[in-house]
PDB file of N, CA and C in Angstrom:
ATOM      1  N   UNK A   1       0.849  -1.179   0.000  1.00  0.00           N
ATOM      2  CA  UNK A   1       0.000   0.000   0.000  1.00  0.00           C
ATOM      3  C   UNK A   1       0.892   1.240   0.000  1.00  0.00           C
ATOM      4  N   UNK A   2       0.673   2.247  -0.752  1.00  0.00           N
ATOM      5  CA  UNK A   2       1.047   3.350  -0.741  1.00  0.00           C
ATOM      6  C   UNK A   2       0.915   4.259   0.752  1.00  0.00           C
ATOM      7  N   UNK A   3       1.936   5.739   0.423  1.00  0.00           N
ATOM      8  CA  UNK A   3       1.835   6.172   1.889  1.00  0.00           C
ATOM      9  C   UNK A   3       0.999   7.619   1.464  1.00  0.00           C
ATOM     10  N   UNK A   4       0.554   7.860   2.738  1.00  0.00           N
ATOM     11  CA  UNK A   4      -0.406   8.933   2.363  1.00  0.00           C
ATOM     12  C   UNK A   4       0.943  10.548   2.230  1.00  0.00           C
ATOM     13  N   UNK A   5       0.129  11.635   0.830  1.00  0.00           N
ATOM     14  CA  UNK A   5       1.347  12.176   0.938  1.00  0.00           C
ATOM     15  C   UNK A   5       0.848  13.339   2.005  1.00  0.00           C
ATOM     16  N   UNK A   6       0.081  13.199   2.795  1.00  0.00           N
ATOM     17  CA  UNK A   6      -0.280  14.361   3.803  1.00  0.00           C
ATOM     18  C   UNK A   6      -0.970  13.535   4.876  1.00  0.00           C
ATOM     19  N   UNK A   7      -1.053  13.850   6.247  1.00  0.00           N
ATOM     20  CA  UNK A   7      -1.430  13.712   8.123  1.00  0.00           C
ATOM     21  C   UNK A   7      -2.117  14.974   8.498  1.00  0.00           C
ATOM     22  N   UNK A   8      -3.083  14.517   9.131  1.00  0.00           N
ATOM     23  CA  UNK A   8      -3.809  15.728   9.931  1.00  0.00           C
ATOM     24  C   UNK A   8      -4.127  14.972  11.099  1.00  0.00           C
ATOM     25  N   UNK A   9      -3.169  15.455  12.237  1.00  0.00           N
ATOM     26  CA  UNK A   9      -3.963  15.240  13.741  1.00  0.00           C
ATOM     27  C   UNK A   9      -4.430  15.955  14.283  1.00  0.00           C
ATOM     28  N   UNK A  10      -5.519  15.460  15.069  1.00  0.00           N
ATOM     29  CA  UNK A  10      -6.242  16.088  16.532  1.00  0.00           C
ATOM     30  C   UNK A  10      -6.330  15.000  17.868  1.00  0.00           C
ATOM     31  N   UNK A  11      -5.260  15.146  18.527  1.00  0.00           N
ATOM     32  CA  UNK A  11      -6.120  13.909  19.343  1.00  0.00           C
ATOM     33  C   UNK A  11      -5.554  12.597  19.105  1.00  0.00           C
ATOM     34  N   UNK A  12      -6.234  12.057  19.423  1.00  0.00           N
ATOM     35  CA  UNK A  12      -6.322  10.246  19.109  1.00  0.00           C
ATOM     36  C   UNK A  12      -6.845  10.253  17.514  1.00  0.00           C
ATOM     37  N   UNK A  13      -7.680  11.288  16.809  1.00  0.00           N
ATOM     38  CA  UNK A  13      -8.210  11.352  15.504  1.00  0.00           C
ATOM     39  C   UNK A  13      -6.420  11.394  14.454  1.00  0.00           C
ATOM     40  N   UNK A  14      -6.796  10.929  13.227  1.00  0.00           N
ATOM     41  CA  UNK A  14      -5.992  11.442  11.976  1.00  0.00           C
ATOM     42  C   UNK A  14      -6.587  11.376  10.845  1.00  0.00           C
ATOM     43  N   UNK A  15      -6.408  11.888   9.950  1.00  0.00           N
ATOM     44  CA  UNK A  15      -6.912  12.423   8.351  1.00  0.00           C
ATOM     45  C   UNK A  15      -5.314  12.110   7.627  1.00  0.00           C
ATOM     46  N   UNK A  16      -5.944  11.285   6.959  1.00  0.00           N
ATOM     47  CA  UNK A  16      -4.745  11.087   5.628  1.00  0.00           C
ATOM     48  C   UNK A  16      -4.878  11.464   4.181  1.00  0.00           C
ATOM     49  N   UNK A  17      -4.583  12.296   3.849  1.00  0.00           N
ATOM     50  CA  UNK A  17      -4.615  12.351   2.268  1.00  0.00           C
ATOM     51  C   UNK A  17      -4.253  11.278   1.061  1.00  0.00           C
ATOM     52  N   UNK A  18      -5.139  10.708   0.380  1.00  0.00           N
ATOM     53  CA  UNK A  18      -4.495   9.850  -0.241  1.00  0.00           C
ATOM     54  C   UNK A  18      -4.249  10.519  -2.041  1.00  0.00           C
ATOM     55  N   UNK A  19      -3.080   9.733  -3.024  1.00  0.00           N
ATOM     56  CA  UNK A  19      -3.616  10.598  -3.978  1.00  0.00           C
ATOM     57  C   UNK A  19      -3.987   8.989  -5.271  1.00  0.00           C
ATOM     58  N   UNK A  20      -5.241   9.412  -6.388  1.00  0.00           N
ATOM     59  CA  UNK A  20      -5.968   8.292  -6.457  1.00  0.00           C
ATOM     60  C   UNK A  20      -5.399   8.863  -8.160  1.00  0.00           C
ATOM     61  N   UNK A  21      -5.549   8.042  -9.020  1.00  0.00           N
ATOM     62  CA  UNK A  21      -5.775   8.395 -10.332  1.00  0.00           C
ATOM     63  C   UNK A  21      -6.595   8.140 -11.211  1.00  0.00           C
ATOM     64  N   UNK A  22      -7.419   8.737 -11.787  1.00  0.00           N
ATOM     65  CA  UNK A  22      -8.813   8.164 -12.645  1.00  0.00           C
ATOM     66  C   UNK A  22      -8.392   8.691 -13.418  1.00  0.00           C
ATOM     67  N   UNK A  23      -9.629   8.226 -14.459  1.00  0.00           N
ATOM     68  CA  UNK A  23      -9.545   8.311 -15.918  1.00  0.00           C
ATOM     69  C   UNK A  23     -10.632   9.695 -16.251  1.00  0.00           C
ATOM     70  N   UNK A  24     -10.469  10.605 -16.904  1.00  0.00           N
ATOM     71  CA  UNK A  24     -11.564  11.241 -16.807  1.00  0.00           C
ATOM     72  C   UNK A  24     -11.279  11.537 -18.582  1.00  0.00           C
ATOM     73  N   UNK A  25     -12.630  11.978 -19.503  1.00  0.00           N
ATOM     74  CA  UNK A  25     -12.308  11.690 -20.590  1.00  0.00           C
ATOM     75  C   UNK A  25     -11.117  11.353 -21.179  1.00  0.00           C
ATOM     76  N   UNK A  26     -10.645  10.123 -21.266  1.00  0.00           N
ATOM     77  CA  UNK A  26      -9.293   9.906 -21.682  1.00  0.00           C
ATOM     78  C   UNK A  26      -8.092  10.184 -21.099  1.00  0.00           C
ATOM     79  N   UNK A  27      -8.115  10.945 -20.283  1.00  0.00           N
ATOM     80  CA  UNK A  27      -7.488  11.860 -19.633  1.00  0.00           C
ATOM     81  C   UNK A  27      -6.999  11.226 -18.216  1.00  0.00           C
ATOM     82  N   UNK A  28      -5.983  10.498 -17.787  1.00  0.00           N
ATOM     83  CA  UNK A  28      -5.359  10.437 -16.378  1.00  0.00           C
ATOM     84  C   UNK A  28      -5.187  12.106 -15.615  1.00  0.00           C
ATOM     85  N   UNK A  29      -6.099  11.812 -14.530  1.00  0.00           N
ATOM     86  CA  UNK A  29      -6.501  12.790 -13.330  1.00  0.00           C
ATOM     87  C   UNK A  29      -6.238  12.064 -12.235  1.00  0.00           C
ATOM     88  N   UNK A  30      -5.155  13.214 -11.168  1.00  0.00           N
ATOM     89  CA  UNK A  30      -4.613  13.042  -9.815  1.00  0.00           C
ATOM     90  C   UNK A  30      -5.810  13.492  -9.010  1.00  0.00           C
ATOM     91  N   UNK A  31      -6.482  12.715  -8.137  1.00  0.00           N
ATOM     92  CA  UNK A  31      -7.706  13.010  -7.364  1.00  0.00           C
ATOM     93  C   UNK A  31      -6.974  12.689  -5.534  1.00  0.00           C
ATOM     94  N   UNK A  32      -7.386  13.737  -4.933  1.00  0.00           N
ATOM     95  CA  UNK A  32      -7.024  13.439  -3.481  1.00  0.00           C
ATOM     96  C   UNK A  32      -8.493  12.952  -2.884  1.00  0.00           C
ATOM     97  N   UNK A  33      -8.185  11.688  -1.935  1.00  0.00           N
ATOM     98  CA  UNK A  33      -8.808  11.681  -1.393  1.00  0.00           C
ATOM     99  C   UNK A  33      -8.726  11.528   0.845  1.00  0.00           C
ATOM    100  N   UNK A  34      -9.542  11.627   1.107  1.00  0.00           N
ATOM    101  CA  UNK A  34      -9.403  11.599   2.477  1.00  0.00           C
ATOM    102  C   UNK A  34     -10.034  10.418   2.918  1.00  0.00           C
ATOM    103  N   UNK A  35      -8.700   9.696   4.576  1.00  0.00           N
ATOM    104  CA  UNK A  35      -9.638   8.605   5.065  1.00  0.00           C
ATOM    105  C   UNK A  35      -9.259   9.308   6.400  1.00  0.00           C
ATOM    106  N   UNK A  36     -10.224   8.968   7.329  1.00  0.00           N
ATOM    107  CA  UNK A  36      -9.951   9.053   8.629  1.00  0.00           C
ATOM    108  C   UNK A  36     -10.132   8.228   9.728  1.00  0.00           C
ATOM    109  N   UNK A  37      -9.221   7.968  11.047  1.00  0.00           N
ATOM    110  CA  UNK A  37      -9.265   7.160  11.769  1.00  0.00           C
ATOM    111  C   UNK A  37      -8.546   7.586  13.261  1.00  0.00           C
ATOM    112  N   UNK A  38      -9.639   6.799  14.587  1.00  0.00           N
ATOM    113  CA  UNK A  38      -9.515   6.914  15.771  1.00  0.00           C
ATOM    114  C   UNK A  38      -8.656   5.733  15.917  1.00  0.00           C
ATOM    115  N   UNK A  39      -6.950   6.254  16.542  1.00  0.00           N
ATOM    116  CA  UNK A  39      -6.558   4.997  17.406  1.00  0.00           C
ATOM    117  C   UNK A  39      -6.274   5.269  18.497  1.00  0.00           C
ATOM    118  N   UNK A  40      -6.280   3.504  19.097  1.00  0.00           N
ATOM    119  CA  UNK A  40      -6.378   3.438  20.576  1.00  0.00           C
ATOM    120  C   UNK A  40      -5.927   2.083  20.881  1.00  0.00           C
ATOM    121  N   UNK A  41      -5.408   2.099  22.293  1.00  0.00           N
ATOM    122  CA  UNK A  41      -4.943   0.958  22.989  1.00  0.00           C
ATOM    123  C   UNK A  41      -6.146  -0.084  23.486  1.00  0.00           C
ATOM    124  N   UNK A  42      -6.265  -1.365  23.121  1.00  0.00           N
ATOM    125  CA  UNK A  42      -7.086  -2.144  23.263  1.00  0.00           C
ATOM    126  C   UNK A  42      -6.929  -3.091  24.856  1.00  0.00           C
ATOM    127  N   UNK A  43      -7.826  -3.928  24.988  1.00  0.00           N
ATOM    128  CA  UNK A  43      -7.322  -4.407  26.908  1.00  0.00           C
ATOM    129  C   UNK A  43      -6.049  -4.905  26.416  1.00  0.00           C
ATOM    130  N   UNK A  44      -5.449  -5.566  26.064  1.00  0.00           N
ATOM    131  CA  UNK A  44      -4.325  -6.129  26.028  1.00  0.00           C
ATOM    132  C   UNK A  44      -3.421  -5.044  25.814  1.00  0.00           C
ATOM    133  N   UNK A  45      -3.786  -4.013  25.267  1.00  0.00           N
ATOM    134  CA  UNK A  45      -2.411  -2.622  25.122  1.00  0.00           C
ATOM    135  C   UNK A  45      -1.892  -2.547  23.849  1.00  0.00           C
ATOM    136  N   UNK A  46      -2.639  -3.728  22.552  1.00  0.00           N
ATOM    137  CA  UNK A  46      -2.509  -3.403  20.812  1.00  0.00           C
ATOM    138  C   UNK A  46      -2.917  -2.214  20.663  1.00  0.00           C
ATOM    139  N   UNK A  47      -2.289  -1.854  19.448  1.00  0.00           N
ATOM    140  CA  UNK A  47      -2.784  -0.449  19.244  1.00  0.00           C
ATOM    141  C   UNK A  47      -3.859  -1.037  17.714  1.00  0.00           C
ATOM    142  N   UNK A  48      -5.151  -0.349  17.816  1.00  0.00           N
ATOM    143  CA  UNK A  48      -6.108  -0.711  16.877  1.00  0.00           C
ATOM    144  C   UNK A  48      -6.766   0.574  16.335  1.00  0.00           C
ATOM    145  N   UNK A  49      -7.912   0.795  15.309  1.00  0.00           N
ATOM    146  CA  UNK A  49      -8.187   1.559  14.456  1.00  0.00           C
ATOM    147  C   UNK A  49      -9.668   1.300  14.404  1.00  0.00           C
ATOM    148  N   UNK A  50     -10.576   2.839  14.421  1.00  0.00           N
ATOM    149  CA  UNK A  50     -11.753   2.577  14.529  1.00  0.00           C
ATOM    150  C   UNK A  50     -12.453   3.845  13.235  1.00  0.00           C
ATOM    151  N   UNK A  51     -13.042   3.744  13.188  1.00  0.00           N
ATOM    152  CA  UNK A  51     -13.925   4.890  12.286  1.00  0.00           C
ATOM    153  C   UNK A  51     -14.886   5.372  12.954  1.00  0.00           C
ATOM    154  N   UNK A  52     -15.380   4.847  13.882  1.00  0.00           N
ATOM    155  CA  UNK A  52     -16.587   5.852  15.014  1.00  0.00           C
ATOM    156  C   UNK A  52     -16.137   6.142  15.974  1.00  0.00           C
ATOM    157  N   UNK A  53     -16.926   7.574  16.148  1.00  0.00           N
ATOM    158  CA  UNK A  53     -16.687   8.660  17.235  1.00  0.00           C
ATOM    159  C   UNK A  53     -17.077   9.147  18.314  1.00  0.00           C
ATOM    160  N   UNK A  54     -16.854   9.327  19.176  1.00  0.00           N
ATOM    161  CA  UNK A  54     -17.406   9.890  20.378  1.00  0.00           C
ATOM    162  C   UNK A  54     -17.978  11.090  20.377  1.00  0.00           C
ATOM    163  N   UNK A  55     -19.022  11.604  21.392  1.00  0.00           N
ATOM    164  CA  UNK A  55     -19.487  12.942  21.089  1.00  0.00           C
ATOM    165  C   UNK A  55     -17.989  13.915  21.104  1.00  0.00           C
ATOM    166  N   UNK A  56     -17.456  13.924  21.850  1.00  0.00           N
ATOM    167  CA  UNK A  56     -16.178  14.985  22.108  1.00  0.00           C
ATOM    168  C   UNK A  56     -15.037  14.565  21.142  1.00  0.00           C
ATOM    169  N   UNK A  57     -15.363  13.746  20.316  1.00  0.00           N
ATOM    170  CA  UNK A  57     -14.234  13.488  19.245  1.00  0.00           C
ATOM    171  C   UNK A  57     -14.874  13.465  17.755  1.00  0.00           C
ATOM    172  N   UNK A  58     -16.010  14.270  17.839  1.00  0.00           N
ATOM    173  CA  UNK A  58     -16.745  14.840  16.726  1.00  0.00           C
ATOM    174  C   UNK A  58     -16.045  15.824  15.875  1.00  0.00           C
ATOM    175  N   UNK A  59     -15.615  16.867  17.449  1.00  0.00           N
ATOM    176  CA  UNK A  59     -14.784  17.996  16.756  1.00  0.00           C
ATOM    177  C   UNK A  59     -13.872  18.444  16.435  1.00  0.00           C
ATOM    178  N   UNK A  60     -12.828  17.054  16.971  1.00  0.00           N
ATOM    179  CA  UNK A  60     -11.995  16.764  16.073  1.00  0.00           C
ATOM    180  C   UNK A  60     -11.782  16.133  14.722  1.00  0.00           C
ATOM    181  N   UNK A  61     -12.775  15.331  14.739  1.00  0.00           N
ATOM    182  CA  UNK A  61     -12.728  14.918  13.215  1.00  0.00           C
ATOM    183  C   UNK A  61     -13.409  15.502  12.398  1.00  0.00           C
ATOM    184  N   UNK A  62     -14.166  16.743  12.687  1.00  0.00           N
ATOM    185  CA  UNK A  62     -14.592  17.822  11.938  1.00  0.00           C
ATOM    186  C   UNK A  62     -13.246  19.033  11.830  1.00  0.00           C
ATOM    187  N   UNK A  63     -12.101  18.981  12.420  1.00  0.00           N
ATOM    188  CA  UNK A  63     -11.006  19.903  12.325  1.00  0.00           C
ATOM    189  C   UNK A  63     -10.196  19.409  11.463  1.00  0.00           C
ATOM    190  N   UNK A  64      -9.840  17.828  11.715  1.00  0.00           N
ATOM    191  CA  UNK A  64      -8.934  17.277  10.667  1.00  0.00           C
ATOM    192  C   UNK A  64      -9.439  17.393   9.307  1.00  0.00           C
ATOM    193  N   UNK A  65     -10.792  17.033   8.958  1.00  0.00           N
ATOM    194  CA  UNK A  65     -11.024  16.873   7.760  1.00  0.00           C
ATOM    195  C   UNK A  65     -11.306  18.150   6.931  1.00  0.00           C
ATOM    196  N   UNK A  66     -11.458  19.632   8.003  1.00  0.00           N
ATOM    197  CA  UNK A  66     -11.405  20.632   7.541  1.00  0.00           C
ATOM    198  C   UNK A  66     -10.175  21.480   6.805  1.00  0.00           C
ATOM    199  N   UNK A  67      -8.970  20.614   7.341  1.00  0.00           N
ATOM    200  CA  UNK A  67      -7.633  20.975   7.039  1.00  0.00           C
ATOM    201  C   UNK A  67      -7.381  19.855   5.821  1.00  0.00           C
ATOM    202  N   UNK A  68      -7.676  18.775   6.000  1.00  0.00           N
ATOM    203  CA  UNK A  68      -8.106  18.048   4.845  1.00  0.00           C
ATOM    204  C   UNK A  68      -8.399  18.826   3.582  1.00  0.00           C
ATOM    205  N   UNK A  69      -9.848  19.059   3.689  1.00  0.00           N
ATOM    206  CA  UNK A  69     -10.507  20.123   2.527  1.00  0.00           C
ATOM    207  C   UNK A  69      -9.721  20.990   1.830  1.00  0.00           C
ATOM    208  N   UNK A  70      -9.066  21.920   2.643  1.00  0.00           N
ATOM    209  CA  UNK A  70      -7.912  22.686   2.844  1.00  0.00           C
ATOM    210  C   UNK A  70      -6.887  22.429   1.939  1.00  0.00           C
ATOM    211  N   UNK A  71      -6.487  21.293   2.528  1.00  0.00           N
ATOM    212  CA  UNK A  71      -5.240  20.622   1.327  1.00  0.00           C
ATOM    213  C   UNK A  71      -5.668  20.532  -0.112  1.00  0.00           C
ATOM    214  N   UNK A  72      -6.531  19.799   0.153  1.00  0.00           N
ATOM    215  CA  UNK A  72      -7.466  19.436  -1.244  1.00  0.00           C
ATOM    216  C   UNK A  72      -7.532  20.575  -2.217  1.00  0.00           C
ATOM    217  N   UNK A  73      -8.341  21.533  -1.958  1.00  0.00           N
ATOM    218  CA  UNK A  73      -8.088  22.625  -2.163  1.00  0.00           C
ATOM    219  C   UNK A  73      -7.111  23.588  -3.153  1.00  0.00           C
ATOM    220  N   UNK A  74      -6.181  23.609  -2.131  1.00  0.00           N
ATOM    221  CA  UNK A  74      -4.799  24.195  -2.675  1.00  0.00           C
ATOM    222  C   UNK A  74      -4.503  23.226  -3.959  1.00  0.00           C
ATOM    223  N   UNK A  75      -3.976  21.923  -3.816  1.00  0.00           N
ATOM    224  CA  UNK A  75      -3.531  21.261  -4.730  1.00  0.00           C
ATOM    225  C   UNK A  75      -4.707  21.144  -6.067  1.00  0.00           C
ATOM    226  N   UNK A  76      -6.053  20.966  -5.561  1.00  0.00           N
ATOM    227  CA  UNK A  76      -6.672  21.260  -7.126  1.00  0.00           C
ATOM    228  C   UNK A  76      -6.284  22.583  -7.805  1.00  0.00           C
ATOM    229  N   UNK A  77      -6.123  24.075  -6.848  1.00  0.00           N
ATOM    230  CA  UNK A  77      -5.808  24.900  -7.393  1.00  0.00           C
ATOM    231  C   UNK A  77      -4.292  25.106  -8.075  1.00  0.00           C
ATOM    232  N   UNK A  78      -3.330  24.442  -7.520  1.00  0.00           N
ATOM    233  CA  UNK A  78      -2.061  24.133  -8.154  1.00  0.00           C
ATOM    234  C   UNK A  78      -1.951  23.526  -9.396  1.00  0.00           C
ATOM    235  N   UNK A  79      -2.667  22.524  -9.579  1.00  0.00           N
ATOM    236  CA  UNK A  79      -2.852  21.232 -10.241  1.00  0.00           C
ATOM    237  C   UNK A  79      -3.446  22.229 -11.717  1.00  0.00           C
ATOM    238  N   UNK A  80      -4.426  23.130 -11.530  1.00  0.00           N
ATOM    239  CA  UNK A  80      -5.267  23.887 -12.462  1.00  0.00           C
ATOM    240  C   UNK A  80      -3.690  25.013 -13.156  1.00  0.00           C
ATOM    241  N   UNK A  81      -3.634  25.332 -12.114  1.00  0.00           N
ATOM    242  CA  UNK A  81      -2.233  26.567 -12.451  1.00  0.00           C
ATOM    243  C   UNK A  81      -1.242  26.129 -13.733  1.00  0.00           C
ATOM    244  N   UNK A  82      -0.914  24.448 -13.016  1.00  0.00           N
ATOM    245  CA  UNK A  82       0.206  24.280 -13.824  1.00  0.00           C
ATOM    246  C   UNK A  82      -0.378  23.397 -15.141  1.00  0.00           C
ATOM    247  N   UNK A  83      -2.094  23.013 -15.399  1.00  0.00           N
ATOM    248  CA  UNK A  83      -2.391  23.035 -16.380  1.00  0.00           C
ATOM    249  C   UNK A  83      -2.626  23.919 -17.545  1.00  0.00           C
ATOM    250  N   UNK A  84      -2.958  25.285 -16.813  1.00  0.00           N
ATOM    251  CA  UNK A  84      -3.301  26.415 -17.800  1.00  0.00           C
ATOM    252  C   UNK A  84      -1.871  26.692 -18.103  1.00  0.00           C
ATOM    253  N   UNK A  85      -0.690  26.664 -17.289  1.00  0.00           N
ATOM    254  CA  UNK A  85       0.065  26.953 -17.843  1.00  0.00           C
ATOM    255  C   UNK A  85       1.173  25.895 -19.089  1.00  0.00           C
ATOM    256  N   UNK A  86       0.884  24.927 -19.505  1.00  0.00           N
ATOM    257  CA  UNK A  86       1.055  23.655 -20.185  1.00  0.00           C
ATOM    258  C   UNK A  86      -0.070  24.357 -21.155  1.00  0.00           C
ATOM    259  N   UNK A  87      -1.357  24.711 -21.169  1.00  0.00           N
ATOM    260  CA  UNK A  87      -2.112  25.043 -22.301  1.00  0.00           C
ATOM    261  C   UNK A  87      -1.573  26.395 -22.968  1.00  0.00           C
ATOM    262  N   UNK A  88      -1.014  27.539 -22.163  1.00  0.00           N
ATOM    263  CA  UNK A  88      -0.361  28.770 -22.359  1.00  0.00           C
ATOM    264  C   UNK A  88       1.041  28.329 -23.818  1.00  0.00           C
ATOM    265  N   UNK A  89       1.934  27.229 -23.331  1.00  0.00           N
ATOM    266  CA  UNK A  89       2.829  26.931 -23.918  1.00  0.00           C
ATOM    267  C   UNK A  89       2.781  26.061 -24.989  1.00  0.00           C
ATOM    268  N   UNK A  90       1.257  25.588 -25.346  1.00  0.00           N
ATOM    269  CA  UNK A  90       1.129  25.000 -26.300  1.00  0.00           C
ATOM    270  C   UNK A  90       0.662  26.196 -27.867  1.00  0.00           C
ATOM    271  N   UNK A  91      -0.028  26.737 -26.749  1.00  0.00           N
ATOM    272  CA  UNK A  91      -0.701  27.561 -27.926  1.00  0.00           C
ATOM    273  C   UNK A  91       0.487  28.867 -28.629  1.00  0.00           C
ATOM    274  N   UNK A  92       1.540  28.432 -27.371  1.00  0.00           N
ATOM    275  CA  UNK A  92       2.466  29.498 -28.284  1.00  0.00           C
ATOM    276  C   UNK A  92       2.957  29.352 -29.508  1.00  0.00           C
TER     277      UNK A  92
END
């Protein structure tokens, strides 16, 4: 498995950025996506991974995934930049 190229903690919460590639008309497209996960020490003291939340760990996983968004964000807007500019240099 691949590594995520971005972390967002709060807490016991984390947000990982993953980056995915589809096909979009013909076209290979870099798509980010987000997973998130609560870990914690189990009775024996493993460390394990959950996807549900507690009321008070709501708002953290509403912070991570907001910085998430965030990322997302920027890099579609990067991603756009350095396409228009690849279309700029074609048409020259």
């Amino acid at each position: 498995m691949s590594e995520p190229i971005q972390k967002f903690r709060a807490g016991q919460l984390s947000c990982a950025l993953w980056e995915n590639e589809i096909n979009v008309n013909g076209q290979t497209r870099t798509v980010l996506k987000a997973s998130i996960a609560r870990r914690y020490k189990d009775a024996n003291g493993d460390w394990k991974s959950s996807t549900s939340f507690s009321r008070n760990e709501i708002p953290l996983a509403i912070y991570c995934l907001e910085q998430a968004f965030e990322a997302i964000i920027q890099h579609n807007g990067e991603q756009e930049s350095q396409e228009a500019a690849v279309e700029e240099v074609a048409i020259e």
